[in-house]
Protein backbone atom coordinates (compact mmCIF):
# COMPACT_ATOMS: atom_id res chain seq x y z
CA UNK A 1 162.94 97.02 -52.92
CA UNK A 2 159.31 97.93 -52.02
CA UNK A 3 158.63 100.00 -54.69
CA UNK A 4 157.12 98.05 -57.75
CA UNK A 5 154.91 99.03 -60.63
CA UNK A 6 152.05 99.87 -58.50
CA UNK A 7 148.35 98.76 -59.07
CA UNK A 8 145.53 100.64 -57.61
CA UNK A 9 142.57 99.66 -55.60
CA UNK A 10 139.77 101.06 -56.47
CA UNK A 11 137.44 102.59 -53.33
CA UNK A 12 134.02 102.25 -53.39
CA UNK A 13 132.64 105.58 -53.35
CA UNK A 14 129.89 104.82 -50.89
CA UNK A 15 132.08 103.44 -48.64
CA UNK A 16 134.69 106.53 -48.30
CA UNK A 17 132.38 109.40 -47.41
CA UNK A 18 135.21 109.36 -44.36
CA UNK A 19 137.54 111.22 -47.44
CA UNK A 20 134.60 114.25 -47.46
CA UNK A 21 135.02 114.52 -43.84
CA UNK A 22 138.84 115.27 -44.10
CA UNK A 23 139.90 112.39 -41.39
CA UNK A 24 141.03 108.64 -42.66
CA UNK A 25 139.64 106.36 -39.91
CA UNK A 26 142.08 104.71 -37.22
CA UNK A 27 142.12 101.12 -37.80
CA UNK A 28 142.64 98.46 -34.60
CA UNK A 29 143.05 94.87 -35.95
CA UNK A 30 142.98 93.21 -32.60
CA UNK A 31 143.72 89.36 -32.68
CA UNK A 32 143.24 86.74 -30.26
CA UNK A 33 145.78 84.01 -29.87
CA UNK A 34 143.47 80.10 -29.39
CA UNK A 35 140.37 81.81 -29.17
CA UNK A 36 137.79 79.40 -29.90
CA UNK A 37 134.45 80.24 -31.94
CA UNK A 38 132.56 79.22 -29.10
CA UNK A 39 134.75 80.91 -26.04
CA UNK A 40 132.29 84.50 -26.67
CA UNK A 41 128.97 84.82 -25.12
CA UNK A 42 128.16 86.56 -27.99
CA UNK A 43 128.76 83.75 -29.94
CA UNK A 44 126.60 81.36 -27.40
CA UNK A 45 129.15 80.62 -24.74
CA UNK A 46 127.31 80.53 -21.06
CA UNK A 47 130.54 79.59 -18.66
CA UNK A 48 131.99 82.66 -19.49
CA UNK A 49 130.59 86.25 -20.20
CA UNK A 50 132.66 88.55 -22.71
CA UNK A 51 130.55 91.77 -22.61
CA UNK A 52 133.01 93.97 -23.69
CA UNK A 53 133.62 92.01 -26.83
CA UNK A 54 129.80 91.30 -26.94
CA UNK A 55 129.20 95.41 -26.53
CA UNK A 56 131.58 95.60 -29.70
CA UNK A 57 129.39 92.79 -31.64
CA UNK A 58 126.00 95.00 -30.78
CA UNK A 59 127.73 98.06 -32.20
CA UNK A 60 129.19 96.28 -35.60
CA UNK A 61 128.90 93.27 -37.26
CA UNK A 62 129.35 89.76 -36.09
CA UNK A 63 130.42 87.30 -38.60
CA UNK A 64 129.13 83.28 -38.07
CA UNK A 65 130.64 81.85 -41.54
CA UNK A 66 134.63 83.62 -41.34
CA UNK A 67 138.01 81.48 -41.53
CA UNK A 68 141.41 81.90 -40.62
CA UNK A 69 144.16 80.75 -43.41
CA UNK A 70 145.46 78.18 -41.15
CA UNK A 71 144.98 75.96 -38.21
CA UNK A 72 148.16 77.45 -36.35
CA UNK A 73 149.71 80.76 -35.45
CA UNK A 74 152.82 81.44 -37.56
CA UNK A 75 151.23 80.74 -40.87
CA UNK A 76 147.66 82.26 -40.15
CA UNK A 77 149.64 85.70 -38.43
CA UNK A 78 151.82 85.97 -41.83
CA UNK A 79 148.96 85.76 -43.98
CA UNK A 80 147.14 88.45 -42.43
CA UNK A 81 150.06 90.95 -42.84
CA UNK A 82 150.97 90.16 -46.16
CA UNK A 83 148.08 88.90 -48.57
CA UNK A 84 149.38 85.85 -49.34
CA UNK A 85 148.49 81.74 -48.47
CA UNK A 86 151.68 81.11 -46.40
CA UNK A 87 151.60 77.29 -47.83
CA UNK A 88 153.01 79.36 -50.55
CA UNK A 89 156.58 80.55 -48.73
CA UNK A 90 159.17 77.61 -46.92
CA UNK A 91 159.48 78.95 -43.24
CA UNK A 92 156.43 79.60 -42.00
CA UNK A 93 155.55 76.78 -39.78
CA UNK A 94 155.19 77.04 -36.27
CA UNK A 95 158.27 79.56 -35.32
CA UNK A 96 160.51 79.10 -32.52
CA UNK A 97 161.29 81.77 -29.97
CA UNK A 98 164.87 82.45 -31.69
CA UNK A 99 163.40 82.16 -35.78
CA UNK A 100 164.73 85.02 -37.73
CA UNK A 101 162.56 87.50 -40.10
CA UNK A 102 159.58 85.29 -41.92
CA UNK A 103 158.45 88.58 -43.85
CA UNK A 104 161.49 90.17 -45.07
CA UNK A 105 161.55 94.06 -45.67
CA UNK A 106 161.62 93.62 -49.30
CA UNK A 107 157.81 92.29 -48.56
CA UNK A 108 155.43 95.10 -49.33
CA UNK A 109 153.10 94.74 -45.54
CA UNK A 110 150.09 96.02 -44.03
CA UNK A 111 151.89 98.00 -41.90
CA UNK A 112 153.46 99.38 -45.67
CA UNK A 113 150.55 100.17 -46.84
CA UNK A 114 148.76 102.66 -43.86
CA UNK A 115 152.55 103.62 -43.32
CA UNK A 116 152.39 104.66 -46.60
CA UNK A 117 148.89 106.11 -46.31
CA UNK A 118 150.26 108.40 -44.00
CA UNK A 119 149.59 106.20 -40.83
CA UNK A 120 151.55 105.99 -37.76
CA UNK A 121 151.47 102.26 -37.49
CA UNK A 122 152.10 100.03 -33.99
CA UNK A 123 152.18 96.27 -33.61
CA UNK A 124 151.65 95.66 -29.81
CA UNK A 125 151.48 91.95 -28.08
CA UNK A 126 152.27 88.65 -29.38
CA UNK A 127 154.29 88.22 -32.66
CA UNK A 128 155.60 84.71 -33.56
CA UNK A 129 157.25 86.13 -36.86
CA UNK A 130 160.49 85.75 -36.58
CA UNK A 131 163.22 88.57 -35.31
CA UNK A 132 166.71 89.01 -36.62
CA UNK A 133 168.40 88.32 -40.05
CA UNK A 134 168.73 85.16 -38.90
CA UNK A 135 167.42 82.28 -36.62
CA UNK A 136 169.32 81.18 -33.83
CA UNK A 137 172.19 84.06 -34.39
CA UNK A 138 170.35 87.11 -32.99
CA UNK A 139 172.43 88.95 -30.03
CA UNK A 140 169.46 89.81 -27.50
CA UNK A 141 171.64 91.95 -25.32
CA UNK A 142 172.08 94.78 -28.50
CA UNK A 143 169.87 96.40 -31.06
CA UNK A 144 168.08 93.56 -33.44
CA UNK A 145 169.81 94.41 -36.93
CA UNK A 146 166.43 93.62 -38.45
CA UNK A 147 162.93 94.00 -36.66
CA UNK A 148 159.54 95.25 -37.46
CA UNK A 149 160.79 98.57 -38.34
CA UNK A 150 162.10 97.00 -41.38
CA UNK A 151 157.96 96.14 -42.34
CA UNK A 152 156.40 99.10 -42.10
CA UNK A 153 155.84 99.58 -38.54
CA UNK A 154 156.93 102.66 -36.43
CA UNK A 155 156.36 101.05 -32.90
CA UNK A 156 156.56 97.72 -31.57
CA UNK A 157 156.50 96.31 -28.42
CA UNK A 158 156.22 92.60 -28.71
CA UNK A 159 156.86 89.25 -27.87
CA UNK A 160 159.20 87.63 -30.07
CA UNK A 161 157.03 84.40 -30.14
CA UNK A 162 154.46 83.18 -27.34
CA UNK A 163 154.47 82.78 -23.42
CA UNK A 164 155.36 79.51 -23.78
CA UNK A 165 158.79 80.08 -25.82
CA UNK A 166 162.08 81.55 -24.75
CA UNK A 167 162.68 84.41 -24.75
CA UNK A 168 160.98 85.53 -21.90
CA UNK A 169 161.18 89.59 -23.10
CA UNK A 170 158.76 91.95 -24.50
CA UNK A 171 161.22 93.35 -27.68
CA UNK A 172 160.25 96.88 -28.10
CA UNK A 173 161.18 98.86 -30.84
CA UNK A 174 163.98 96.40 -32.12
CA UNK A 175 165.86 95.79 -28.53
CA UNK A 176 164.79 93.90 -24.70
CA UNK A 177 162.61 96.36 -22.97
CA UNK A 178 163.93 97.21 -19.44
CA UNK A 179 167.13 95.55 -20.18
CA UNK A 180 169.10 94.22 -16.94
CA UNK A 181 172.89 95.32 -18.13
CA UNK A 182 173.46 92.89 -14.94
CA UNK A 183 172.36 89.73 -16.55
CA UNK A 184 172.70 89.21 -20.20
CA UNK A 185 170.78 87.35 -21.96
CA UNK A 186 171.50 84.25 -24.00
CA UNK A 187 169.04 81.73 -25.69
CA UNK A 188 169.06 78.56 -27.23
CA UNK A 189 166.54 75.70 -28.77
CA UNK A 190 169.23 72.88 -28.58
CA UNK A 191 171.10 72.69 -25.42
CA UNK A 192 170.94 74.02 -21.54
CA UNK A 193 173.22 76.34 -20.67
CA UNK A 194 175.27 74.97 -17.48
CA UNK A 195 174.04 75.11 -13.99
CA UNK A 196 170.08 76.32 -15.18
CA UNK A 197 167.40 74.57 -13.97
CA UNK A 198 164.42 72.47 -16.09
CA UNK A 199 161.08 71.96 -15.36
CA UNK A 200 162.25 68.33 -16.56
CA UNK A 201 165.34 68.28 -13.59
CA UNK A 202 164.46 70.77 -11.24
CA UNK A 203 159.95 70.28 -10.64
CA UNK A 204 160.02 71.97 -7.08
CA UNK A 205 160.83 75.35 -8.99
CA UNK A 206 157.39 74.76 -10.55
CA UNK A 207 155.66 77.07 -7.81
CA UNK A 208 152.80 78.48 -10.61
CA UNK A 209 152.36 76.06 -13.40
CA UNK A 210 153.57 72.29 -14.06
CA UNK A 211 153.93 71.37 -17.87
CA UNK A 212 151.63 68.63 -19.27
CA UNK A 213 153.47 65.17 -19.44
CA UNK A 214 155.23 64.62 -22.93
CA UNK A 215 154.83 68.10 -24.39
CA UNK A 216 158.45 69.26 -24.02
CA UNK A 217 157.25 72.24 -22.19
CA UNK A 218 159.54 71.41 -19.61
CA UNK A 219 162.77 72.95 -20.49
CA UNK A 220 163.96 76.30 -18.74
CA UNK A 221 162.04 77.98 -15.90
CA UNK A 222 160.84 81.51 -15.94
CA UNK A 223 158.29 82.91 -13.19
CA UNK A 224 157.98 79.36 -11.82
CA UNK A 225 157.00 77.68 -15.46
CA UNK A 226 158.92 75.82 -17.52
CA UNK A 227 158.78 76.45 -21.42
CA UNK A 228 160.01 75.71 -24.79
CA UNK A 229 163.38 76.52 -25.05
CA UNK A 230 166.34 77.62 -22.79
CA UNK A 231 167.32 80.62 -21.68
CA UNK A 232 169.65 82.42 -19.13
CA UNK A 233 170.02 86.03 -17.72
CA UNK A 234 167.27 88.87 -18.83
CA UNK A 235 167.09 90.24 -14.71
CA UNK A 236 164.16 92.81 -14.67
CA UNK A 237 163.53 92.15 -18.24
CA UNK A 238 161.90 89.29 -17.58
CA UNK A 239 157.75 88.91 -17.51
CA UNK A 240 155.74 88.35 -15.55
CA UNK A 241 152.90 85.80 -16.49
CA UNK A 242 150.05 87.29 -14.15
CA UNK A 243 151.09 90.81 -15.46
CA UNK A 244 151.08 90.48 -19.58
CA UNK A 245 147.85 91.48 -20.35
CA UNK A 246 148.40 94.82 -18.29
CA UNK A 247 151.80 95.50 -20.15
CA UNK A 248 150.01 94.88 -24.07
CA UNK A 249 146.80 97.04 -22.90
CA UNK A 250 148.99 99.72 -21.46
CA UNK A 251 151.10 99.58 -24.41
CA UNK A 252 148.12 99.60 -26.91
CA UNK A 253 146.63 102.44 -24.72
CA UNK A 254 149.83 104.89 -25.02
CA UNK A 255 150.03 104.32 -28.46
CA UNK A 256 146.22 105.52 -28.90
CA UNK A 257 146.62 108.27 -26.79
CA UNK A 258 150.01 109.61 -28.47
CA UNK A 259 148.32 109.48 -31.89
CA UNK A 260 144.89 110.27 -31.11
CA UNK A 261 145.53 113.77 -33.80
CA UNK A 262 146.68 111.10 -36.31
CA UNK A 263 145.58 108.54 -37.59
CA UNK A 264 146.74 105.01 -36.37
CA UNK A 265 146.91 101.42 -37.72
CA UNK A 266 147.37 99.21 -34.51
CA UNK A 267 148.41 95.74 -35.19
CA UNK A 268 147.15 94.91 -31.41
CA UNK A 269 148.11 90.85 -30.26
CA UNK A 270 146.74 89.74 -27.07
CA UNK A 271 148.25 85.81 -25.45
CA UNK A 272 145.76 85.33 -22.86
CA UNK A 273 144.38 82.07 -24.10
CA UNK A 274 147.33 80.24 -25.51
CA UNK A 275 149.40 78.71 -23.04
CA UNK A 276 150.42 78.76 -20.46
CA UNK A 277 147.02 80.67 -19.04
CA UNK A 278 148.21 82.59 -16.25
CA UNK A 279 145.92 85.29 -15.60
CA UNK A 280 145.72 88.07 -13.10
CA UNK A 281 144.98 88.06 -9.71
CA UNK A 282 142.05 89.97 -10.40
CA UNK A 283 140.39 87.19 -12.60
CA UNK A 284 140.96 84.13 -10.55
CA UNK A 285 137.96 82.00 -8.84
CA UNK A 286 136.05 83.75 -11.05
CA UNK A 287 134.97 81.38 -13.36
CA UNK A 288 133.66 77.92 -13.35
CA UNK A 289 136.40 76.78 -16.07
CA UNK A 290 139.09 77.79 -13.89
CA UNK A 291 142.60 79.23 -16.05
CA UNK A 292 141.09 79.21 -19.56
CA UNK A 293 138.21 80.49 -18.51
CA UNK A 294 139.70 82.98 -16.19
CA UNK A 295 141.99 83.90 -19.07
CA UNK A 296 139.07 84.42 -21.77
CA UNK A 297 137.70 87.17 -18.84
CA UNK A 298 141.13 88.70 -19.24
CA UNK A 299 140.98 88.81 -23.09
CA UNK A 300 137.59 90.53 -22.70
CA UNK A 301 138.71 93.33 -20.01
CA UNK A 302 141.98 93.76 -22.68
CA UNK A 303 139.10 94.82 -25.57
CA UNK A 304 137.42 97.16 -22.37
CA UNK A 305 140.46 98.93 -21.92
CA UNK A 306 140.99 100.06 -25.62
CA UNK A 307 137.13 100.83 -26.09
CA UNK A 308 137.26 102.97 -22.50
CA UNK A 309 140.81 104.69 -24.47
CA UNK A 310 138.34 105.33 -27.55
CA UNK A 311 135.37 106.98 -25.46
CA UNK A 312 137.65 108.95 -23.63
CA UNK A 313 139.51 110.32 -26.18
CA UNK A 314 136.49 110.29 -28.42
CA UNK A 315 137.88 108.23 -31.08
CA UNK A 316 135.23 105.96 -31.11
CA UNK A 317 133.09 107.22 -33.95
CA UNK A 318 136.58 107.46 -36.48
CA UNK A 319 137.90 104.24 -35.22
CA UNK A 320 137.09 100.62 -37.36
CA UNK A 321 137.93 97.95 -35.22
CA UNK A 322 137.75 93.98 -36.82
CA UNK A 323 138.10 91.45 -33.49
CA UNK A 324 139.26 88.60 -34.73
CA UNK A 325 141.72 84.94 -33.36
CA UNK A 326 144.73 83.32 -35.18
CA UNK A 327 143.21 79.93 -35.07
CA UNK A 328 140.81 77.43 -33.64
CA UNK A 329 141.26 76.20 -29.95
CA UNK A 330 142.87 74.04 -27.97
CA UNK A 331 142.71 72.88 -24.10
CA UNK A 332 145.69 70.69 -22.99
CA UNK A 333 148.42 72.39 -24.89
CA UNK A 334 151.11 71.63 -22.57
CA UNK A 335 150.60 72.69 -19.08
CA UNK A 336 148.26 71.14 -16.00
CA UNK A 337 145.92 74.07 -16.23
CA UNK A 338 143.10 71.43 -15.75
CA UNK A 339 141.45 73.15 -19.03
CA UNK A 340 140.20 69.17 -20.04
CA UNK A 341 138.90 68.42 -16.68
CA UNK A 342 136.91 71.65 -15.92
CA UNK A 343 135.50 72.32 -19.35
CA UNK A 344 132.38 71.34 -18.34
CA UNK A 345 129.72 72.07 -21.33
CA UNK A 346 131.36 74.44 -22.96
CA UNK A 347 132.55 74.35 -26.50
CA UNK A 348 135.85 76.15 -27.44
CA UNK A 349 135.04 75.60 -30.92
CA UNK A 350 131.09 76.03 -31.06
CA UNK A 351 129.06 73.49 -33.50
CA UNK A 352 132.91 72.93 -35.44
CA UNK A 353 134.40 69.58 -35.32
CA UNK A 354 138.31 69.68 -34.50
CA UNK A 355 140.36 72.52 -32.99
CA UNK A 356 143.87 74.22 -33.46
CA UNK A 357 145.86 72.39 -35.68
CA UNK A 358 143.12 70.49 -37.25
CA UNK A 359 141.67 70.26 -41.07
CA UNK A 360 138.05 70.12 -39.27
CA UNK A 361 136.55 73.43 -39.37
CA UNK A 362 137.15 74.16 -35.46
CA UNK A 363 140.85 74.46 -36.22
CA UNK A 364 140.10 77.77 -38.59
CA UNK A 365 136.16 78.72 -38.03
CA UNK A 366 136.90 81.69 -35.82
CA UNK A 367 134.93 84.45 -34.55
CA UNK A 368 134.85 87.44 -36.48
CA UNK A 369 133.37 91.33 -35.59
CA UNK A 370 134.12 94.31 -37.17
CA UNK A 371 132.39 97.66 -35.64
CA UNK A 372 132.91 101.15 -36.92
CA UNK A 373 130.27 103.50 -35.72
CA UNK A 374 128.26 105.29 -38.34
CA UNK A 375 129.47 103.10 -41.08
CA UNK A 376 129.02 99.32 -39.99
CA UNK A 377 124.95 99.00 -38.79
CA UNK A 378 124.56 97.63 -34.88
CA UNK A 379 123.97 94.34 -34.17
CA UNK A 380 124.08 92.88 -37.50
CA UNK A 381 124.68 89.38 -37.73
CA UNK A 382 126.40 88.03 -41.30
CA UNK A 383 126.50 84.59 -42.38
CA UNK A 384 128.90 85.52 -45.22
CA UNK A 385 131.51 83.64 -46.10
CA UNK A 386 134.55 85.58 -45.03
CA UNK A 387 138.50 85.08 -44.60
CA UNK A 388 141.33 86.89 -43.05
CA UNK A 389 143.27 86.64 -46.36
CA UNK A 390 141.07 89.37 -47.57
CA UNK A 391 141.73 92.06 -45.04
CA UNK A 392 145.04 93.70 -46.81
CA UNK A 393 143.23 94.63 -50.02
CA UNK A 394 139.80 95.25 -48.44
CA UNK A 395 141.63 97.68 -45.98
CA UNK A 396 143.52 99.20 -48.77
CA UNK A 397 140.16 99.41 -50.58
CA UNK A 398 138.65 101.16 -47.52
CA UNK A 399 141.96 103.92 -47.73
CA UNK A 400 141.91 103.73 -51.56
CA UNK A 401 145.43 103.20 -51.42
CA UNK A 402 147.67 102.09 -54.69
CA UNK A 403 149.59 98.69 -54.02
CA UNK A 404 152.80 97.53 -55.49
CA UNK A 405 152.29 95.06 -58.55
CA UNK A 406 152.74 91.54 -56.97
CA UNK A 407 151.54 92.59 -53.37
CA UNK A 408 149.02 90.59 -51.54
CA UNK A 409 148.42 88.09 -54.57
CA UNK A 410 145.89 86.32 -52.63
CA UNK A 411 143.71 89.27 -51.15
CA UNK A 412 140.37 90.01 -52.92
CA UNK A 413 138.10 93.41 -51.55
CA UNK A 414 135.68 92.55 -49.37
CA UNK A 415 135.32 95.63 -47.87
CA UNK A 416 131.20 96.35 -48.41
CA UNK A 417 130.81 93.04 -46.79
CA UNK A 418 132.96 93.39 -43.76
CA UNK A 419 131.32 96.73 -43.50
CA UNK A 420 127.79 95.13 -43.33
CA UNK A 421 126.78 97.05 -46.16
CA UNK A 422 126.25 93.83 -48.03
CA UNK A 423 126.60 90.10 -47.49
CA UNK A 424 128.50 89.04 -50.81
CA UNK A 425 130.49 85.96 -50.03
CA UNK A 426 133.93 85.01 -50.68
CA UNK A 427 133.62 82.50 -53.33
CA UNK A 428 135.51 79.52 -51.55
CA UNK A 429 137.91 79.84 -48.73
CA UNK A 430 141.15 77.58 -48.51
CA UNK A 431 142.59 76.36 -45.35
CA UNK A 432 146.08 75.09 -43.90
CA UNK A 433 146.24 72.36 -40.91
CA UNK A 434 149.21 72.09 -39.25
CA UNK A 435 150.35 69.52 -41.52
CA UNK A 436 150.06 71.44 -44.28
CA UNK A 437 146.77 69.65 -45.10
CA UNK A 438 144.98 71.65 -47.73
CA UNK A 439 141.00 72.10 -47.27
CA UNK A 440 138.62 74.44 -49.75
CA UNK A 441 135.08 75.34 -48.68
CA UNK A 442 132.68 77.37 -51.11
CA UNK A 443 130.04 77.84 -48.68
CA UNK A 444 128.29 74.44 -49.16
CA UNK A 445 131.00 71.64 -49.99
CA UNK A 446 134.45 71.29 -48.19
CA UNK A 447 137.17 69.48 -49.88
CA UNK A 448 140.02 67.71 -47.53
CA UNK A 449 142.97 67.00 -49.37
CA UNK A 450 144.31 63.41 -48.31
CA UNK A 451 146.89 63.22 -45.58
CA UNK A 452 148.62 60.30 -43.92
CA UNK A 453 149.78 62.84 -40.85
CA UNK A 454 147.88 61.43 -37.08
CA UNK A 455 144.35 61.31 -36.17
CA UNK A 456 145.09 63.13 -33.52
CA UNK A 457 147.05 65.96 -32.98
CA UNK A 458 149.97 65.51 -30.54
CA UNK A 459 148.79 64.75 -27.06
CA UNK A 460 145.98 67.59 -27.20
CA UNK A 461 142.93 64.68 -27.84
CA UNK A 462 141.92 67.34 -30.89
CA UNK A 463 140.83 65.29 -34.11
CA UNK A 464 143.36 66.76 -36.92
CA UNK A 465 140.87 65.63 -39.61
CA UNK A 466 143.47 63.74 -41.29
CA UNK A 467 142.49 60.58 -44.12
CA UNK A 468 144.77 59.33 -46.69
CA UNK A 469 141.41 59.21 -49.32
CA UNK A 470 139.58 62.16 -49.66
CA UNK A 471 136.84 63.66 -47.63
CA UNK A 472 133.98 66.20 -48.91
CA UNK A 473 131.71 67.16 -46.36
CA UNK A 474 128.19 69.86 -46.91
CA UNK A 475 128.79 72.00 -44.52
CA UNK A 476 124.96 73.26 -44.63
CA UNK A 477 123.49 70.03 -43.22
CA UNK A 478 126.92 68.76 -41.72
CA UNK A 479 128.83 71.16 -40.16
CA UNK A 480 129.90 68.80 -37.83
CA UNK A 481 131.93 67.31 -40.57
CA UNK A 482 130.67 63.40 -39.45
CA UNK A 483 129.56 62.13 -43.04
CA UNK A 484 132.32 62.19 -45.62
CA UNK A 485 130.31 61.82 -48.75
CA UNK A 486 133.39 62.03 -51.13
CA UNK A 487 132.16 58.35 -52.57
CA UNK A 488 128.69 59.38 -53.57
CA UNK A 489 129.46 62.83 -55.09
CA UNK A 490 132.66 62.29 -56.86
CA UNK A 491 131.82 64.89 -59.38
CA UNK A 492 131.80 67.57 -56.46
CA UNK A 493 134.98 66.24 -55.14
CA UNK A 494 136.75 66.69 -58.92
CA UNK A 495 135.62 70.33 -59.41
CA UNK A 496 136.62 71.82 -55.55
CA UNK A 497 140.19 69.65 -56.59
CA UNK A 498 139.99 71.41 -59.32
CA UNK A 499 139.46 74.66 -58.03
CA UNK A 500 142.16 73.82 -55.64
CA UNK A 501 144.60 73.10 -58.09
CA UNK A 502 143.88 76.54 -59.74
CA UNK A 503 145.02 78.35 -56.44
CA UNK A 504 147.89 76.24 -56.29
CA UNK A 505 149.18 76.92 -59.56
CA UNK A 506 149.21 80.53 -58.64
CA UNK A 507 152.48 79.32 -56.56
């Protein structure tokens, strides 16, 4: 099973004068879902004002050079639990709302390691992982025979994949939460059951969001919006769009308060951004961009609510928190949200070229803040290169905790630099596009593996940064990504293939 000839990590002394004060710290990893680089004020936005996140950024460190692992959800989300490139494991593309288990329980976790730290350990929000043995087979209306209690963590309260999937459920702790007994559940990615509506068939049951023409987000209706998927039954199980972000910060705030004599690793998910953006009540007409921008203020108030749980249970000082997204963004992603049309001059994805999806760098450039009080200095602002592949073995560094042999072979310590206590860069960062498209970036040159997938991705308008020759781009003059100069420096193009190739082989 999990337990392997183990390695250790070895802590940096400076760095764990938390061990002479007799008290590990808690540990929030709180991750966005198609948060943009540029959707932050702190990180230039002026349509939209984010001061709780910003009030985290003047207390920590805010990253400007830090990457995802991929371009999409499923792949970038697996990476960040378990260490590895997920180009490296089949299955872990884009999951649908019934995929079974993409990390197993024989795979050593995060959630393993602070378990095994002595940790209580939560994963609250958004999932997109997988539940079940197996895909399409799982009984929804009983105990899941395999969930995330099988990966290390000891509460859960998720959605099995995104608000825009079937099924319409939060899943905690391995079953429906608030099951209806009165309507059972059943789900399926291939055909309607009989006599349920479509948003395809049935558009006057549409009364709170209309899917996007072509993007096959028109199949059952729940709350008056069609999704991916069908579904029938779930009653009072069912969500509630408007309502979401209060369940995942209540949630994430019970957790914290049951545990605040323990420490805590919270795995903490928000969906506000991704589609379909329906925010609360309380956040409408108040923003120029309408239901993304609306749903970026809801994000924000999500990150008040856990730092208001941290003052007022004084956690602050022994809490590390690294704010972080999954993946680039993206603005017509399937519903008539009128994202496109009221943009405006905004830029989801800052100075980056591309978006979700795409081999540009605004498909994995994300933002990137990491504050622990005392320990991380305020306001700092790190150009560092940085990537979420790193934070398994930095955070075991920061614990100085020993790790099975073979676990997280991708995951290098970091932890001085995340910590602000110096800017050593990661020597080159690999990405994945949502074509598998392979890109490596060592701070000055980016390699783009050739691709013969679209120029464009879908029906979103977002530039996938797809070319069947190669494409090297400096990033310090052209991070824009507009002048591929893979012709006249074919010598630079041969080592980062190279280097590349050495990764790979790792496989």
């Amino acid at each position: 099973m999990k337990k392997l000839l183990a390695t250790s990590i070895c802590a940096l002394p400076a760095l764990m004068a938390m061990a002479d004060e007799k008290k590990a710290p808690n540990v929030i990893l709180l991750v966005a879902d198609d948060l943009g680089y540029g959707d932050l004020s702190c990180y230039g936005a002026d349509r939209v004002l984010t001061p709780n996140v910003d009030n985290l950024a003047a207390q920590g460190v805010r990253f400007t050079n830090a990457h995802a692992v991929a371009a999409t959800s499923t792949p970038s989300r697996y990476s960040l639990l378990t260490g590895e490139y997920a180009w490296r494991r089949n299955g872990t593309d884009i999951a649908r709302g019934d995929a079974g288990m993409i990390i197993r329980p024989e795979c050593y976790t995060l959630a393993d390691m602070f378990k095994s730290e002595g940790y209580t350990t939560a994963a609250v929000g958004k999932w997109h992982l997988g539940l079940g043995d197996k895909g399409a087979e799982q009984d929804w209306n009983a105990p899941l025979p395999m969930a995330l209690g099988d990966i290390g963590f000891d509460y859960s309260y998720i959605m099995a994949a995104t608000a825009d999937r079937v099924p319409c459920v939060f899943i905690e702790n391995g079953r429906v939460a608030n099951y209806d007994p009165s309507a059972p559940i059943e789900v399926s990615y291939m055909t309607n059951f009989d006599g349920e509506p479509t948003g395809k068939d049935n558009p006057e049951l549409l009364y709170n969001l209309k899917p996007s023409p072509n993007h096959g987000h028109d199949q059952s209706i729940v709350n008056g919006i069609s999704r991916i998927g069908y579904m029938k039954g779930g009653g009072k199980a069912l969500w509630k769009d408007e309502n979401i972000a209060d369940s995942i910060a209540a949630k994430a705030v019970a957790f914290i308060e049951k545990n605040r004599k323990n420490p805590f690793f919270m795995y903490l998910c928000t969906n506000d951004v991704h589609v379909p953006r329906f925010p609360h009540e309380r956040f409408r007409g108040k923003n120029p961009m309408g239901l993304r921008g609306e749903a970026i203020m809801q994000f924000d108030w999500t990150v008040g609510q856990i730092l208001k749980a941290l003052k007022r249970l004084k956690l602050t000082d022994n809490t590390l928190i690294i704010l972080t997204s999954d993946n680039g963004p993206v603005l017509d992603d399937g519903y008539m949200d009128r994202a496109v049309e009221l943009v405006g001059s905004h830029t989801p994805a800052g100075p980056f070229r591309g978006g979700k999806y795409s081999a540009f760098e605004g498909g994995t450039a994300v933002p990137f803040i990491v504050c622990w009080p005392g320990h991380t200095p305020k306001g700092k602002v790190s150009d560092a290169l940085v990537s979420h592949i790193d934070d398994f073995v930095s955070l075991g560094s920061l614990l100085g905790a020993t790790l099975p042999k073979g676990t997280a072979p991708d995951s290098r310590n970091f932890l001085a630099t995340w910590l602000g206590q110096e800017d050593t860069s990661r020597p080159f960062v690999v990405e994945q596009a949502a074509d598998h498209t392979l890109s490596i970036f060592d701070g000055e040159w980016k390699y783009i593996t050739p691709s013969n997938g679209s120029k464009v991705a879908w029906l979103t308008g977002i530039e996938t940064g797809y070319l069947p020759a190669p494409q090297l781009y400096n990033l310090k003059t052209d991070n824009g990504e507009r002048k591929n100069q893979a012709e006249a420096y074919p010598d630079e193009v041969r080592r980062l293939q190279g280097l590349l190739n050495k990764v790979k082989e790792k496989d």
